[in-house]
Protein backbone atom coordinates (compact mmCIF):
# COMPACT_ATOMS: atom_id res chain seq x y z
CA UNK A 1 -20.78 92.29 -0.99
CA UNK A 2 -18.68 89.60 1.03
CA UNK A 3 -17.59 90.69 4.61
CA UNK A 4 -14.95 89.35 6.42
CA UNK A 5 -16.59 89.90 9.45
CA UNK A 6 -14.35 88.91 12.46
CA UNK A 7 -11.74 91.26 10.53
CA UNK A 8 -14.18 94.39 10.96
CA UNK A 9 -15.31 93.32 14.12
CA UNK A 10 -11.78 93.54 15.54
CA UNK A 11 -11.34 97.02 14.07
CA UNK A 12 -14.91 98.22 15.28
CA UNK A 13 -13.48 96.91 18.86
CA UNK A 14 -10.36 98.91 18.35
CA UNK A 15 -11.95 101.95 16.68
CA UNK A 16 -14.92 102.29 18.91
CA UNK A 17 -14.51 102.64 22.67
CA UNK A 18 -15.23 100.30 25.29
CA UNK A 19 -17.32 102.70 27.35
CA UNK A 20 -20.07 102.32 24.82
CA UNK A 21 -21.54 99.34 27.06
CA UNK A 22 -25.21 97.90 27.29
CA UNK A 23 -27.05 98.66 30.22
CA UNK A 24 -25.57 96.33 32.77
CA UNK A 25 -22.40 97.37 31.50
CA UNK A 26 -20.60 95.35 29.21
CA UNK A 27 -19.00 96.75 26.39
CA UNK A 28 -20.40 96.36 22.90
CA UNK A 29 -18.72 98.23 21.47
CA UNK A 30 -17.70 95.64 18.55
CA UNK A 31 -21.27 95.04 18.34
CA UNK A 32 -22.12 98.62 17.65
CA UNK A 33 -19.23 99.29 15.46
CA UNK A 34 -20.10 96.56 13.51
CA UNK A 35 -23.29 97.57 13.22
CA UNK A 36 -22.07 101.43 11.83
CA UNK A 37 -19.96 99.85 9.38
CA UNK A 38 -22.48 97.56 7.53
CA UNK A 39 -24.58 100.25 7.76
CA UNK A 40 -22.27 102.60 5.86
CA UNK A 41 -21.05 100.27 3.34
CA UNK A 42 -24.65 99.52 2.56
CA UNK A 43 -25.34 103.14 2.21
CA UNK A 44 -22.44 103.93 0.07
CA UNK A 45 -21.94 100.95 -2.05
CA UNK A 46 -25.77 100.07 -2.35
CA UNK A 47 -25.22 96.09 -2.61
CA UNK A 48 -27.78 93.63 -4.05
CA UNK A 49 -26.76 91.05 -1.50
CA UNK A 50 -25.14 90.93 1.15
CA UNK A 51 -23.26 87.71 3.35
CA UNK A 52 -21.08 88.40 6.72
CA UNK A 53 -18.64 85.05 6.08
CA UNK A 54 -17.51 83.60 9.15
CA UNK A 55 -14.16 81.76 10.60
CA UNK A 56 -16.11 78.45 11.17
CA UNK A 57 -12.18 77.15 11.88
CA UNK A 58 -10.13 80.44 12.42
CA UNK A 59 -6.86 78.06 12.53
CA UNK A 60 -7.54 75.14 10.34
CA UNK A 61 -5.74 71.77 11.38
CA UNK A 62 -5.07 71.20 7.45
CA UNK A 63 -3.68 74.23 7.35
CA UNK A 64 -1.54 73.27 10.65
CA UNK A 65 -0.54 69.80 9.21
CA UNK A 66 1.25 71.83 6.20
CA UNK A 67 2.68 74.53 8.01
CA UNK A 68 3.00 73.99 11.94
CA UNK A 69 3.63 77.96 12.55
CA UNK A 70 0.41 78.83 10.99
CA UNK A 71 -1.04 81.54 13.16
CA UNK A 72 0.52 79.37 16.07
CA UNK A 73 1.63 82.96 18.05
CA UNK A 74 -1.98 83.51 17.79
CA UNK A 75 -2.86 80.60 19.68
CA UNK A 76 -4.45 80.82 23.22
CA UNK A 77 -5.29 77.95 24.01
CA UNK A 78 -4.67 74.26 22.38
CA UNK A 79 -8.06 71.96 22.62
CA UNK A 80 -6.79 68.43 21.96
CA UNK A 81 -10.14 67.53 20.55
CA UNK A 82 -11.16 70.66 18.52
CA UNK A 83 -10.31 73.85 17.34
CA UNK A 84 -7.82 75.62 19.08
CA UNK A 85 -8.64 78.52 20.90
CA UNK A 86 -7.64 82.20 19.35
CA UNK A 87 -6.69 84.95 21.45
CA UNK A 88 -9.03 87.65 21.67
CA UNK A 89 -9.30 90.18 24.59
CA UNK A 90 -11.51 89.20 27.36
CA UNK A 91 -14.02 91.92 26.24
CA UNK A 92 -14.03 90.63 22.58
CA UNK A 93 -15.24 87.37 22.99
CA UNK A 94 -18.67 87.64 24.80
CA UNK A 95 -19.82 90.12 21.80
CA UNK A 96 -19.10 87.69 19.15
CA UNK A 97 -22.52 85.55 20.21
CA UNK A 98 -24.47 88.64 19.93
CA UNK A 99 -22.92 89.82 16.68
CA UNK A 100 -24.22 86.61 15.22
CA UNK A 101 -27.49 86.72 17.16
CA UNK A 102 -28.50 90.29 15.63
CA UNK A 103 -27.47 89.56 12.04
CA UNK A 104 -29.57 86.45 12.23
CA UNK A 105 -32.46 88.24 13.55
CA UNK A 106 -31.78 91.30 11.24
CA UNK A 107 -31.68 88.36 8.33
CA UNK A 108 -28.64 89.44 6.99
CA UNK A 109 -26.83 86.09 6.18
CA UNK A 110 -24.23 85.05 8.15
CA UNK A 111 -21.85 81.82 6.62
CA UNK A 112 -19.00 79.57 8.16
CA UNK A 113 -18.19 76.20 6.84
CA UNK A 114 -16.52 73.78 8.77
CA UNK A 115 -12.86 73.39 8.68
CA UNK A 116 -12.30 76.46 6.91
CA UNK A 117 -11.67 80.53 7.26
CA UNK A 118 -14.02 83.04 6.41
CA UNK A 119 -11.18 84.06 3.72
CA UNK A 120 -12.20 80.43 2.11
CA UNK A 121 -16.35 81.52 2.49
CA UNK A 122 -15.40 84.57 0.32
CA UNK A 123 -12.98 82.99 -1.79
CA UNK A 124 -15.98 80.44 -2.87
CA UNK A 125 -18.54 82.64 -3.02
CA UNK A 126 -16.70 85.02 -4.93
CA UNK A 127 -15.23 82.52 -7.48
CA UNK A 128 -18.88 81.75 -8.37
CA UNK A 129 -20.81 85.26 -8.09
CA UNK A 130 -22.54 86.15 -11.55
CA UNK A 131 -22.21 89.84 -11.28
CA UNK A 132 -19.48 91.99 -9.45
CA UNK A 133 -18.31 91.47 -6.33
CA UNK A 134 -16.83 93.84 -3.50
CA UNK A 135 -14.88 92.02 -0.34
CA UNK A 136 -14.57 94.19 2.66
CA UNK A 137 -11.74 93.56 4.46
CA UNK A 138 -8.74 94.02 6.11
CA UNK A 139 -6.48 91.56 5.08
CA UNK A 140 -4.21 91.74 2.33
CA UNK A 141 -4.33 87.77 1.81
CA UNK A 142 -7.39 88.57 -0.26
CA UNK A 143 -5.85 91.04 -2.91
CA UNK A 144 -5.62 87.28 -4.57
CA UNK A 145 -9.24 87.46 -5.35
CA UNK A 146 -9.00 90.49 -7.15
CA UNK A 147 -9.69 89.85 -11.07
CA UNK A 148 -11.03 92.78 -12.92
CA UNK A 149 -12.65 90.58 -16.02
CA UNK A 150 -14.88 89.46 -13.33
CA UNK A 151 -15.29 92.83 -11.45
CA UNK A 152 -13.73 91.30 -8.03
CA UNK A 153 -12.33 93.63 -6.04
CA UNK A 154 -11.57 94.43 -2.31
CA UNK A 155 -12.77 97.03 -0.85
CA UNK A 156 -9.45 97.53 2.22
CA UNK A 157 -10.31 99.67 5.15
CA UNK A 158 -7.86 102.65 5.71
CA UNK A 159 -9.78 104.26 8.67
CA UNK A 160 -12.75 102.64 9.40
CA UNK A 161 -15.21 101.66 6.25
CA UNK A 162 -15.52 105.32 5.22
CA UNK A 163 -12.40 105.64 3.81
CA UNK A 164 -11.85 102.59 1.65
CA UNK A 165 -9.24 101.68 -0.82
CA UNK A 166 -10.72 100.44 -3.80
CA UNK A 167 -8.01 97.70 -4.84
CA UNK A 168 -8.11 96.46 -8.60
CA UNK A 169 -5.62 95.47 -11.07
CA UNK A 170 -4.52 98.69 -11.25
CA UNK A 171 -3.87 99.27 -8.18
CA UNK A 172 -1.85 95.71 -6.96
CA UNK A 173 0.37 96.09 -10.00
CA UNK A 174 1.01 99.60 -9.34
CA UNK A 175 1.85 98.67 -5.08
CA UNK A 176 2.43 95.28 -5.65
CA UNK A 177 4.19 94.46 -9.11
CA UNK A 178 1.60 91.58 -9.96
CA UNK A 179 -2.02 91.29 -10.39
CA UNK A 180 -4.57 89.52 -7.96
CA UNK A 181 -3.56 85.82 -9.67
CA UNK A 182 -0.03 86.28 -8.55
CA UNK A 183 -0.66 87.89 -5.33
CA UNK A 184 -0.83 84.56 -4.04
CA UNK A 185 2.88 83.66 -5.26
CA UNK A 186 3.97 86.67 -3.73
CA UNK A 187 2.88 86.13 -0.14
CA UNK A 188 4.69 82.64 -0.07
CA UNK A 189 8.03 84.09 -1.61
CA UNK A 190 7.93 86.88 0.88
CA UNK A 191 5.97 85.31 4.10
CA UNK A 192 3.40 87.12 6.51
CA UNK A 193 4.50 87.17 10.03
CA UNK A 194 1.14 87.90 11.31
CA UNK A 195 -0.12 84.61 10.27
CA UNK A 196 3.13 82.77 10.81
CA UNK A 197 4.41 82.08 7.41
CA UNK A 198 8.15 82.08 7.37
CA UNK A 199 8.65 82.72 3.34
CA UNK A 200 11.95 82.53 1.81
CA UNK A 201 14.67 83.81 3.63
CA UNK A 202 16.78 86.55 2.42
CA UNK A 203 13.50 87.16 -0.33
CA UNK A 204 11.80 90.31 0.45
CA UNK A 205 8.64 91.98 -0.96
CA UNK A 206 10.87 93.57 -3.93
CA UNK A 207 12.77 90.36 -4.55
CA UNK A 208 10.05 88.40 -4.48
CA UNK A 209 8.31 91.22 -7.16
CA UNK A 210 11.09 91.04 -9.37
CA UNK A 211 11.55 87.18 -9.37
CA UNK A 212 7.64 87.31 -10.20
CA UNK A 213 7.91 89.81 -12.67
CA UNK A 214 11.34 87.88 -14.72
CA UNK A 215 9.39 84.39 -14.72
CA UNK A 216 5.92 84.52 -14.08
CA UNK A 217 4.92 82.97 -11.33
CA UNK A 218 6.53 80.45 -8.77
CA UNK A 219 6.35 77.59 -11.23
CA UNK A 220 8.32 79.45 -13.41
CA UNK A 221 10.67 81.01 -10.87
CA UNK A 222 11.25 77.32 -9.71
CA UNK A 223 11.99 76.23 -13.31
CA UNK A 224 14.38 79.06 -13.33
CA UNK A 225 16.22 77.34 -10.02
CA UNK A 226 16.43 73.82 -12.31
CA UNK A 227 18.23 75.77 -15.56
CA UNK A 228 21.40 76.95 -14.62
CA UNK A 229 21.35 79.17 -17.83
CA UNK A 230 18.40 81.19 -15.92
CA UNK A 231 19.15 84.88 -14.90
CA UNK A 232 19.31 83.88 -11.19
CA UNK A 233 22.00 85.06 -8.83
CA UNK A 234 23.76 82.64 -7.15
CA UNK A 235 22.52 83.35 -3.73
CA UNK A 236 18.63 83.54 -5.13
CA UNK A 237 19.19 80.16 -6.67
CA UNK A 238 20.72 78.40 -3.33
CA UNK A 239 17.69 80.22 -1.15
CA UNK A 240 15.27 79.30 -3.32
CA UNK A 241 16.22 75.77 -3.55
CA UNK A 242 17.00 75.53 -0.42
CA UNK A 243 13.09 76.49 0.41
CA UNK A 244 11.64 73.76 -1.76
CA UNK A 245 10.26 71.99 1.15
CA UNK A 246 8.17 75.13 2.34
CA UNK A 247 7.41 75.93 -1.21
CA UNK A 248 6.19 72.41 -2.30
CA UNK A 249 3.07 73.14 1.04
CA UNK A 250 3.10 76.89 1.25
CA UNK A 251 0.50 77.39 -1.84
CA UNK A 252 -1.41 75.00 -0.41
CA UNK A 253 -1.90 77.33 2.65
CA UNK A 254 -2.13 80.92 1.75
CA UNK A 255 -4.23 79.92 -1.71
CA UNK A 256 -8.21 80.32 -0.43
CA UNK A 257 -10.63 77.31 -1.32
CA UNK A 258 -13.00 78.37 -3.79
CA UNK A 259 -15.09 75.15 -4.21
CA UNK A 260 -16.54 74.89 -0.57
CA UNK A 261 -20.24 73.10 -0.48
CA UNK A 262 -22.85 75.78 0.71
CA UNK A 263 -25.39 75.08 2.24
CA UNK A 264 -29.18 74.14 0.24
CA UNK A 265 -31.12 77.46 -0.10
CA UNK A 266 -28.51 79.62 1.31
CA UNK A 267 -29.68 83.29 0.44
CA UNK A 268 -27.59 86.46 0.26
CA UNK A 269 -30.59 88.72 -0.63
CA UNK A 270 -30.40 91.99 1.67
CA UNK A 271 -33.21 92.04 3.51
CA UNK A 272 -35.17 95.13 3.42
CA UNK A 273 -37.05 94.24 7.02
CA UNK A 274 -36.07 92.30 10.22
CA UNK A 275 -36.27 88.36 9.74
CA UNK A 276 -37.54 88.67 13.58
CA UNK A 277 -38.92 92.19 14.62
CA UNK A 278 -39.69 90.90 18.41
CA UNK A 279 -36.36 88.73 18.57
CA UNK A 280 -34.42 91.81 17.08
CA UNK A 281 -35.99 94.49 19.63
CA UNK A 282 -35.71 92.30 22.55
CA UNK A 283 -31.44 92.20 21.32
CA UNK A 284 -31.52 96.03 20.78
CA UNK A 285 -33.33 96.38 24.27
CA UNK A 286 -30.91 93.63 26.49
CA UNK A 287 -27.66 95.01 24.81
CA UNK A 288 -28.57 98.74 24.20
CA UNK A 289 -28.09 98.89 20.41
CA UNK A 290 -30.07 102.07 20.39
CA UNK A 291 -28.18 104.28 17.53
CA UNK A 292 -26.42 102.20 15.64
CA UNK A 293 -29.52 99.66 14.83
CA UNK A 294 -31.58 102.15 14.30
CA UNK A 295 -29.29 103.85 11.90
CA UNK A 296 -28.82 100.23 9.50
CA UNK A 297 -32.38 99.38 9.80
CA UNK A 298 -33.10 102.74 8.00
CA UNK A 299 -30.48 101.89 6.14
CA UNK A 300 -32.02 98.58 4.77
CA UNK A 301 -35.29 100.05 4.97
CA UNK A 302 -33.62 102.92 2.31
């Protein structure tokens, strides 16, 4: 089981309310919400191993170099000689330390590589996982993992993690027209606004389906654009062709690495007892983590 973890940690923040504080009074609430949902998915989807991948880079200057409105509305702050800095609410932020500081002392492994998104951790890890492989999260980028021969699929929260849509094959080319290969393609024809990539004007989700579905995939959509015997209308040929310089870098970006270097000894084992017992109680104690710790450790235990 691969987590995208800052994408359930936002949606424990939002889901759980901020007067669920420690006792000097600030909020953990992401902390405790994150702590329910592992909890739960570990309860209901019994998982041999377990990793919580983290944005090492949340905005990747690669990425940037490509694309310069990649996640740039996002952007809070620019640091001239690092990463720049997201924006999170002012209540966010301060839990993220401790939401890394538990899982490490709970033993539950935690992995960010430099330079890259946690999408990339789980694209890697996933790409070389022996057995079957369920991604938690809430962002559609990763339908493109999906691959049924392999028994990838993503597990997409609807309301919170105990109602989860279990997203195959099946289920992209029923919603989606194409399978988890040519997700990928898809998002580039059509764009995401929420992490700033334009697409090809006047090609929507349907278009972009259809074009997919007549010639494959965007090689073969752009081969299409070079015969003028293809099926294209006139105004999908000038768009498209008009959009080669986005669609010659725009792969490039949306496409997840899946050949990252990880770490020596890295191990995803779920740990059936605290790495650190005293470290762990002294966090549960100094942020009041009372239920919800007490509920995964059983959990784990189980």
């Amino acid at each position: 089981m691969l987590l995208d973890t800052a994408s359930l940690y936002f949606r424990a923040y939002f889901g759980v309310p901020e007067s669920v504080r420690a006792p000097d009074g600030t909020p953990v609430n992401a902390v405790r919400g994150l702590l329910d949902f592992i909890a739960r998915l570990v309860q209901d989807h019994r998982p041999d191993a377990l990793v919580a991948c983290m944005d090492a880079d949340w905005r990747p200057q690669w990425r940037v170099d490509l694309i310069p409105t990649y996640k740039a509305h996002r952007v809070a702050e620019t640091t001239p000689s690092g990463p720049d800095t997201e924006e999170v609410p002012d209540t966010l932020s301060p839990q993220v330390p401790v939401i890394e500081a538990v899982l490490d002392a709970l033993g539950i492994a935690r992995l960010g590589v430099p330079e890259y998104e946690a999408d990339d951790v789980i694209g890697t890890l996933a790409t070389r996982a022996a057995g079957p492989v369920d991604i938690v999260t809430g962002d559609r980028d990763l339908f493109q993992l999906v691959d049924d021969a392999r028994g990838v699929r993503v597990l997409y929260p609807l309301k919170g993690v105990g109602s989860l849509q279990e997203t195959d094959e099946a289920l992209l080319r029923e919603k989606y027209g194409v399978d988890g290969a040519g997700y990928a393609d898809l998002a580039v024809l059509r764009g995401d606004p929420s992490d700033g990539l334009p697409g090809v004007p006047g090609v929507g989700e349907k278009t972009a389906t259809k074009l997919l579905a007549a010639h494959g995939d965007l090689a073969g959509i752009m081969a299409a654009v070079d015969d003028p015997r293809s099926a294209l209308t006139p105004a999908q040929r000038r768009r498209l062709d008009e959009a080669r310089p986005y669609l010659s870098v725009a792969p490039a970006v949306v496409h997840v690495a899946r050949d990252l270097e990880v770490p020596e000894g890295f191990d995803a084992a779920l740990p059936g007892e605290p790495r650190d017992a005293a470290l762990l109680m002294a966090l549960a104690d100094r942020w009041g983590l009372g239920g919800s710790l007490d509920r995964l450790l059983r959990t784990l235990a189980a």
